[in-house]
Protein backbone atom coordinates (compact mmCIF):
# COMPACT_ATOMS: atom_id res chain seq x y z
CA UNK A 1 0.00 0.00 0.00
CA UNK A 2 1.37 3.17 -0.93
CA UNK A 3 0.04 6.40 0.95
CA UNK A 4 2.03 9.66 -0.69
CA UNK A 5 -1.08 11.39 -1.20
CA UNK A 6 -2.45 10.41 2.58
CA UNK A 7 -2.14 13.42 4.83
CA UNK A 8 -0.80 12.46 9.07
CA UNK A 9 -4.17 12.58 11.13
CA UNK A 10 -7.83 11.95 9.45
CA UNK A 11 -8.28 8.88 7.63
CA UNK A 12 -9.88 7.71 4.21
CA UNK A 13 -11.70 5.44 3.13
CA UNK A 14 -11.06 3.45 0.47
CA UNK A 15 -13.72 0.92 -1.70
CA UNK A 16 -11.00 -2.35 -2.06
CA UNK A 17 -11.64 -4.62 -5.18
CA UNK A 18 -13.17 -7.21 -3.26
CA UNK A 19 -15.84 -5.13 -2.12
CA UNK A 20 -14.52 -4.55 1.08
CA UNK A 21 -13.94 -0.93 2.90
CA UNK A 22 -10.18 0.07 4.13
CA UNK A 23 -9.75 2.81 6.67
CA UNK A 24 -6.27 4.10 5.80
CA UNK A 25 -4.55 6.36 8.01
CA UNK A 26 -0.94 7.96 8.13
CA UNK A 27 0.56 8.40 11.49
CA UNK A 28 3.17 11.85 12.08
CA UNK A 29 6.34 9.37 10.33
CA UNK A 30 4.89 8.65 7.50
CA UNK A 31 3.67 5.49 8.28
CA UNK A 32 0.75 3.69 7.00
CA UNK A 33 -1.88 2.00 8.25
CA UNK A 34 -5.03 -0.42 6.97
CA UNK A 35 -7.61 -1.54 9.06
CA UNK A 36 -11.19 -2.61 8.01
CA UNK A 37 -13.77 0.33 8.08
CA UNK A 38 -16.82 -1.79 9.64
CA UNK A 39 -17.09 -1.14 13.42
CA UNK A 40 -17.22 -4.17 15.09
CA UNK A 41 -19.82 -3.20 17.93
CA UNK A 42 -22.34 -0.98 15.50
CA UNK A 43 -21.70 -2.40 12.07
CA UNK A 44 -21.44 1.17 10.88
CA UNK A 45 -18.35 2.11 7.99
CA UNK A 46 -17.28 5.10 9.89
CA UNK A 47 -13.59 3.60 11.33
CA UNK A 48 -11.77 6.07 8.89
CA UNK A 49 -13.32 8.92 11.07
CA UNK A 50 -11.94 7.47 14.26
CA UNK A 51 -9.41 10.05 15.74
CA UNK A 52 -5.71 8.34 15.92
CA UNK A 53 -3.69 8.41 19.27
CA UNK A 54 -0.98 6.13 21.05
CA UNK A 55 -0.72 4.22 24.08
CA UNK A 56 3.30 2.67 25.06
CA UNK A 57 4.34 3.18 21.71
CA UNK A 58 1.35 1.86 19.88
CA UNK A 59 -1.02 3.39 17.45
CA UNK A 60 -4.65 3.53 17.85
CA UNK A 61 -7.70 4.90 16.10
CA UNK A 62 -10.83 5.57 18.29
CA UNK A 63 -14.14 4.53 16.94
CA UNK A 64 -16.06 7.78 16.27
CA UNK A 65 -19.14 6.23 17.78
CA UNK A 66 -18.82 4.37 21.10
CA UNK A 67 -14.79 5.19 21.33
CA UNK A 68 -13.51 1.76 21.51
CA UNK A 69 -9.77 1.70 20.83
CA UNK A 70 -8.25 -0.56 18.05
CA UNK A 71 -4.65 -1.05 17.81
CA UNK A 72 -3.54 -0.21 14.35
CA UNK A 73 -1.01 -2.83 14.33
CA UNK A 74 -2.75 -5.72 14.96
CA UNK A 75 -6.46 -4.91 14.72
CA UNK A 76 -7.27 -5.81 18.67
CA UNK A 77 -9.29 -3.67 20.61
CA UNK A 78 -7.93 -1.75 23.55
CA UNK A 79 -11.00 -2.45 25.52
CA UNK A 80 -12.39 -5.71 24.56
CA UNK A 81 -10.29 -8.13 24.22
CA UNK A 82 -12.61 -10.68 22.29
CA UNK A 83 -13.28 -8.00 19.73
CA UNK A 84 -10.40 -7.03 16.38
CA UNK A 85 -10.59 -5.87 12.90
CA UNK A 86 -8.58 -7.02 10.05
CA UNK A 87 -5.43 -5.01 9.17
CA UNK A 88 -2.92 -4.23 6.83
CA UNK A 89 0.57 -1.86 7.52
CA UNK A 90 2.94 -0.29 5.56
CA UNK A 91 5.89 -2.29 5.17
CA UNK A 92 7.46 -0.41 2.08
CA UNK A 93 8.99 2.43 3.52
């Protein structure tokens, strides 16, 4: 995944050719993130509003709608632990 055009802060979203939905974010370094746009507790594509943040060195997004915390790295939630999303990082810098 290549994100030159991305800007650090608010995400996209992006319509994959599967029919799938991407939330694509770009952290302060340049680096990239991927994680699916469905929220897991509402069903709602919103994840690439979520507001981005960082914990010990990890990077987060915060669901814009009941503010659950997913690690952008692996795609686990911060506050359920029986609850991820499917991810994808940049690994081309």
């Amino acid at each position: 995944m290549r994100a030159r055009a991305a800007h650090p802060g608010p995400g996209v979203a992006a319509l994959l050719p599967d029919g799938r939905q991407a939330a694509v974010f770009t952290d302060r370094t340049g680096r990239a993130y991927a994680i699916d746009n469905r929220d897991q507790f509402t069903g709602a594509y919103v994840m690439s509003r979520g507001l981005l943040g960082s914990a010990h060195g990890r990077a987060f997004v915060v669901s814009p709608l009941l503010k659950q915390r997913f690690d952008l790295e692996t795609g686990r939630c911060l506050d359920d632990e029986e609850v991820s999303v499917q991810t994808s990082t940049d690994h081309s810098r």
